[in-house]
N, C-alpha and C. Protein backbone atom coordinates (compact mmCIF):
# COMPACT_ATOMS: atom_id res chain seq x y z
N UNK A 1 -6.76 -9.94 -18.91
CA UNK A 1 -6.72 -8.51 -18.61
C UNK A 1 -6.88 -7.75 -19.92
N UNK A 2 -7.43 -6.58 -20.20
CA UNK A 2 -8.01 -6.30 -21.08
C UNK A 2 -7.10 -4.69 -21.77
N UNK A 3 -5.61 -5.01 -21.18
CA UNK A 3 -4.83 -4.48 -21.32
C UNK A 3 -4.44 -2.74 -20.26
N UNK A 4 -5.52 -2.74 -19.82
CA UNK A 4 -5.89 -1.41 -19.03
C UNK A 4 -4.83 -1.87 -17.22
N UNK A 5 -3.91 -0.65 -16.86
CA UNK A 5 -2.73 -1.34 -15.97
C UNK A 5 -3.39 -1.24 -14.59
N UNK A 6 -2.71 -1.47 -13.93
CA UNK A 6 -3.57 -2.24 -12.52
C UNK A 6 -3.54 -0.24 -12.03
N UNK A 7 -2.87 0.85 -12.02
CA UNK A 7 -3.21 2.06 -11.75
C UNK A 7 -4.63 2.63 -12.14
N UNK A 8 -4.68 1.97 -13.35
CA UNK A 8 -5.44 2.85 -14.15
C UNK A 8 -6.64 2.06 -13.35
N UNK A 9 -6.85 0.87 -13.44
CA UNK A 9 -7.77 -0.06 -12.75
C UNK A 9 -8.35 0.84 -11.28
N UNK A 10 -7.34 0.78 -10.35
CA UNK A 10 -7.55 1.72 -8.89
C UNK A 10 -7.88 3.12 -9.09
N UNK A 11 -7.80 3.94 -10.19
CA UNK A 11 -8.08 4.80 -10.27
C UNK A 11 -9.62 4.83 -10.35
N UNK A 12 -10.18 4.00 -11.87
CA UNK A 12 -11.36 3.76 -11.50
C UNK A 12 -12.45 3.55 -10.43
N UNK A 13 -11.90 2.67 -9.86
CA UNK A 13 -12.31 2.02 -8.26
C UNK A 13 -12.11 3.48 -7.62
N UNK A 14 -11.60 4.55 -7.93
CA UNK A 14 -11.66 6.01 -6.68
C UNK A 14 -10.23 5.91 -5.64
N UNK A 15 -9.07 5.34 -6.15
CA UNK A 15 -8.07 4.83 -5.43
C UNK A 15 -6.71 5.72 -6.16
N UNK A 16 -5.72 5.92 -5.23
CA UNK A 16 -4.95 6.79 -6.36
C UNK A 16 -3.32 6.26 -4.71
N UNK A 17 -2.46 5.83 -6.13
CA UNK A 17 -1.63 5.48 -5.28
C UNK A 17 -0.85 6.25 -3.98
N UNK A 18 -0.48 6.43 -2.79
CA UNK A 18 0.22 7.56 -2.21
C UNK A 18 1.04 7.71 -2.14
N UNK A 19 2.10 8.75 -1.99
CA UNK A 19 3.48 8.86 -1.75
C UNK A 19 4.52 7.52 -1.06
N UNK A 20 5.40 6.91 -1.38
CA UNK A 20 6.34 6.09 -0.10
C UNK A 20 6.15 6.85 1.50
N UNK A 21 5.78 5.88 1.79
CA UNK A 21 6.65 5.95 3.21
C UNK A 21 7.62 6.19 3.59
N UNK A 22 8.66 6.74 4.44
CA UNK A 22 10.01 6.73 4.84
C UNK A 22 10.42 5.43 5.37
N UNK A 23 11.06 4.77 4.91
CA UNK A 23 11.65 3.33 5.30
C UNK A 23 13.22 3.40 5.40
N UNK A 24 13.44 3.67 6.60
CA UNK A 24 15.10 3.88 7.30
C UNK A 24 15.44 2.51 7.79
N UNK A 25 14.74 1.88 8.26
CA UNK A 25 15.14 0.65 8.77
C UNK A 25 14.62 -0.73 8.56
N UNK A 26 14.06 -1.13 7.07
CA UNK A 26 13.92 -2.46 6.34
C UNK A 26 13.64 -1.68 5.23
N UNK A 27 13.64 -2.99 4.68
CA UNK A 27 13.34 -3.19 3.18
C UNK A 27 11.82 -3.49 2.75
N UNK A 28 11.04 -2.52 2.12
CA UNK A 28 9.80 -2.44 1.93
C UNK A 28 9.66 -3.34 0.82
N UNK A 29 10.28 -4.08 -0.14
CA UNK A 29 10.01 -4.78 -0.94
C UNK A 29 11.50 -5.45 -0.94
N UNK A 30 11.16 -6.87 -1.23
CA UNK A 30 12.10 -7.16 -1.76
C UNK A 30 11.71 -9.08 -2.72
N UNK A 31 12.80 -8.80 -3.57
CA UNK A 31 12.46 -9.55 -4.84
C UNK A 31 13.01 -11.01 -4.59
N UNK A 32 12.68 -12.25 -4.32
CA UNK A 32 13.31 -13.35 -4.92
C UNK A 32 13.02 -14.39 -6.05
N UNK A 33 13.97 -14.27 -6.90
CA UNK A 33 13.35 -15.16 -8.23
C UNK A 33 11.80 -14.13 -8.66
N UNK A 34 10.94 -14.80 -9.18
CA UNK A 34 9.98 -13.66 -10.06
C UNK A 34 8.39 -13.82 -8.54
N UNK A 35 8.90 -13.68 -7.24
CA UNK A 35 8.45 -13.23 -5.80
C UNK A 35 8.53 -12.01 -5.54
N UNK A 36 8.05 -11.25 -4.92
CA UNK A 36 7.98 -10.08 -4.11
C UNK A 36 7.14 -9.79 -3.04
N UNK A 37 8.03 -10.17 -2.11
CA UNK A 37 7.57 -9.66 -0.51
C UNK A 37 7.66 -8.06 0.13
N UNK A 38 6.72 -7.86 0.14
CA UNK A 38 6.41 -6.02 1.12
C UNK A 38 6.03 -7.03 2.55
N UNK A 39 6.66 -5.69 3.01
CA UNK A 39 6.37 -5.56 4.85
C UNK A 39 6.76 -4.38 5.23
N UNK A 40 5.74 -4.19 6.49
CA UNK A 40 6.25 -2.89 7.37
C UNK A 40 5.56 -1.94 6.75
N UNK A 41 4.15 -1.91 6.06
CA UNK A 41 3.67 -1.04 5.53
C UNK A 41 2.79 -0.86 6.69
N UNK A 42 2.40 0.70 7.01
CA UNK A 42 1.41 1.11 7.30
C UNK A 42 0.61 2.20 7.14
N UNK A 43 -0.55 2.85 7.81
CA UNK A 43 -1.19 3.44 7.09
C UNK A 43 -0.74 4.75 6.82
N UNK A 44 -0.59 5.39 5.77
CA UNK A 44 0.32 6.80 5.69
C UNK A 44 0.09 7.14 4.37
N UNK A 45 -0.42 8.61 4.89
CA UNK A 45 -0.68 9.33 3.56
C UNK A 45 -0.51 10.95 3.81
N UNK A 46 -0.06 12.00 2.41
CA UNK A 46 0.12 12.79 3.01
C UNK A 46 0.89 13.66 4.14
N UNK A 47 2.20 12.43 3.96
CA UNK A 47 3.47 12.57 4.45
C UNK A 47 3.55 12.53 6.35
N UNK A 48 1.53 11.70 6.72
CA UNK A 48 2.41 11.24 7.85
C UNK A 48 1.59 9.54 8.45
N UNK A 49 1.79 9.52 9.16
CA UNK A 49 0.85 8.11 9.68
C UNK A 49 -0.20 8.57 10.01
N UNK A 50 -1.37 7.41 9.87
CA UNK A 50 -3.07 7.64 10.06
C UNK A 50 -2.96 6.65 10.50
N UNK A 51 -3.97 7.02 11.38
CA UNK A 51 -4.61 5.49 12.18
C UNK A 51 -3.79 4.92 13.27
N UNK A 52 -2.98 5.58 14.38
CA UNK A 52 -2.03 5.17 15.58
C UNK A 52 -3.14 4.73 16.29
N UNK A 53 -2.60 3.34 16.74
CA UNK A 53 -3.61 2.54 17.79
C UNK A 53 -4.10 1.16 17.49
N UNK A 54 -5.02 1.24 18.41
CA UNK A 54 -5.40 -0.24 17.40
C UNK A 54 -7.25 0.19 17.65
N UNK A 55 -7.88 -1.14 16.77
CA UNK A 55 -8.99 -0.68 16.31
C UNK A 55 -9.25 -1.21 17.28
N UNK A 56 -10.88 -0.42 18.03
CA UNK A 56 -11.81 -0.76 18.98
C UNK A 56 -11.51 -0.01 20.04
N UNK A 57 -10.22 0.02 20.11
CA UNK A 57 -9.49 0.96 21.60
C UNK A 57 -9.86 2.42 20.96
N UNK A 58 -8.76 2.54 20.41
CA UNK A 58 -8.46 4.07 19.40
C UNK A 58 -8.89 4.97 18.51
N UNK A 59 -9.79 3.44 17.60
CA UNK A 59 -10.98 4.02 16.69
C UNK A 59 -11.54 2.76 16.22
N UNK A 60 -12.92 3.05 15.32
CA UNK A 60 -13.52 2.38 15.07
C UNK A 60 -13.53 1.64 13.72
N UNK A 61 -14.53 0.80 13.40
CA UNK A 61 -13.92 -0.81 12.53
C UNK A 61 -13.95 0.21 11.33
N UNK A 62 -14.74 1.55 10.70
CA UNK A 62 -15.02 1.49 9.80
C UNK A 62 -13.25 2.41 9.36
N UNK A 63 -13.05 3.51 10.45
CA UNK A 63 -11.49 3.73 10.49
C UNK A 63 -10.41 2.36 10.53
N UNK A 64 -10.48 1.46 10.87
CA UNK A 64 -9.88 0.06 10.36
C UNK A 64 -9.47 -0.18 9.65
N UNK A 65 -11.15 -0.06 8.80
CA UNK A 65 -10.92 -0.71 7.33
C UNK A 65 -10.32 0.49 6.36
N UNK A 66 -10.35 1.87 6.56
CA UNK A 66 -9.86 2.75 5.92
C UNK A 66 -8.06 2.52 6.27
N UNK A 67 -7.63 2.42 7.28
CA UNK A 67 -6.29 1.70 8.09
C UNK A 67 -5.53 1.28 6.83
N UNK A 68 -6.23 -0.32 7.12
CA UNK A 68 -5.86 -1.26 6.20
C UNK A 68 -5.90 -0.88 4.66
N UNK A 69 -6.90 -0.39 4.36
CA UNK A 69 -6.74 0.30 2.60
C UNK A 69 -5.60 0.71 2.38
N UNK A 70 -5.39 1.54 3.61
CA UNK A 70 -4.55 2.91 2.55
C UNK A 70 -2.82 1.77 2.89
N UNK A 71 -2.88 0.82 3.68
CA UNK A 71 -2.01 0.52 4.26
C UNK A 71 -1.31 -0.43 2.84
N UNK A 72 -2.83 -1.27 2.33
CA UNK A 72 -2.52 -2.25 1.45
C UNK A 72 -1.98 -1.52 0.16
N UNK A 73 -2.51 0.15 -0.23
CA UNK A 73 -2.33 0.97 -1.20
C UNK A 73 -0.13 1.53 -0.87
N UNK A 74 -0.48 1.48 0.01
CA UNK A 74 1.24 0.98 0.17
C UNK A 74 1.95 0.75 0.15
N UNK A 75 1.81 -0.50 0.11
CA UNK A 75 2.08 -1.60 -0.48
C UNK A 75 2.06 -2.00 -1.96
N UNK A 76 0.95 -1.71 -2.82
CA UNK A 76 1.34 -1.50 -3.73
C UNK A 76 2.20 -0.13 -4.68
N UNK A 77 2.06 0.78 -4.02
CA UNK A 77 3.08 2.39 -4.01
C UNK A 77 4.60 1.49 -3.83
N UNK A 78 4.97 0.91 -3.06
CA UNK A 78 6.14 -0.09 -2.75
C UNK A 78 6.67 -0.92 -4.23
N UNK A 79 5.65 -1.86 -4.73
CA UNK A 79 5.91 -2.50 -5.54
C UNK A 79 5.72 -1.84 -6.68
N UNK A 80 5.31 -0.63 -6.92
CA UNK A 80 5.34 0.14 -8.00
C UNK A 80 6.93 0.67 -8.07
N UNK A 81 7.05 1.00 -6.82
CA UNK A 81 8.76 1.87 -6.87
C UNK A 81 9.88 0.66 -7.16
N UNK A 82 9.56 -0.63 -6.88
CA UNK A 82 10.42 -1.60 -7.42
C UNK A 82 10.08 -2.38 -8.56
N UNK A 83 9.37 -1.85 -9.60
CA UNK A 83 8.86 -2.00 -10.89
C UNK A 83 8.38 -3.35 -10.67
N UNK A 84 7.79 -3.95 -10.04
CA UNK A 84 6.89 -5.18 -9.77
C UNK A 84 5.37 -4.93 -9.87
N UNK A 85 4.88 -3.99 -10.35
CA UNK A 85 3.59 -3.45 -10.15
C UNK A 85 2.38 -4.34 -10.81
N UNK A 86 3.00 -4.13 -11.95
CA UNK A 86 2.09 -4.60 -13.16
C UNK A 86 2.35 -6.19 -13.45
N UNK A 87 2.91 -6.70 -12.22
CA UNK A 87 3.43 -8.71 -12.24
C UNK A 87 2.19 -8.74 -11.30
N UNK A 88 1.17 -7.79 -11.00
CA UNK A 88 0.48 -8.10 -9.58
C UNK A 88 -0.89 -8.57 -10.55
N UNK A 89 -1.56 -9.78 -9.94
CA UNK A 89 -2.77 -10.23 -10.32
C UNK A 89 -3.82 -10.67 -9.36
């Protein structure tokens, strides 16, 4: 790695991390030994959920794949707030 941090990286790529989610009832990250498991992310930006449904019914593959982005961007917003960010390769 050429020292440049995995933000700065997504920024390039046109990616910009989003706000947390509200997580009242699990744990959006959690650490064992030098591990970190996220779950329960989904797509949300802009303080609400995108993308209710499922794809093909509700909307289409290319809304999907936007779904899943912002879902996986999440996920890392998650592991940023539990300072695991920059362990990601």
């Amino acid at each position: 790695m050429s020292g440049e941090t995995i933000e700065a990286r997504l920024k390039t790529l046109g990616h910009v991390l989003p706000d947390l989610a509200p997580t009242h009832e699990f744990l959006a990250v959690n650490v064992v030994g030098d591990l970190a498991y996220v779950s329960g992310h989904a797509p949300y930006l802009g303080g609400e959920f995108r993308y209710l449904g499922k794809v093909g019914r509700d909307f289409d593959l290319e809304a999907g794949r936007s779904a899943a982005q912002l879902a996986v961007l999440g996920c890392l917003s998650s592991l940023k707030e539990a300072g695991c960010l920059e362990h990601v390769s």
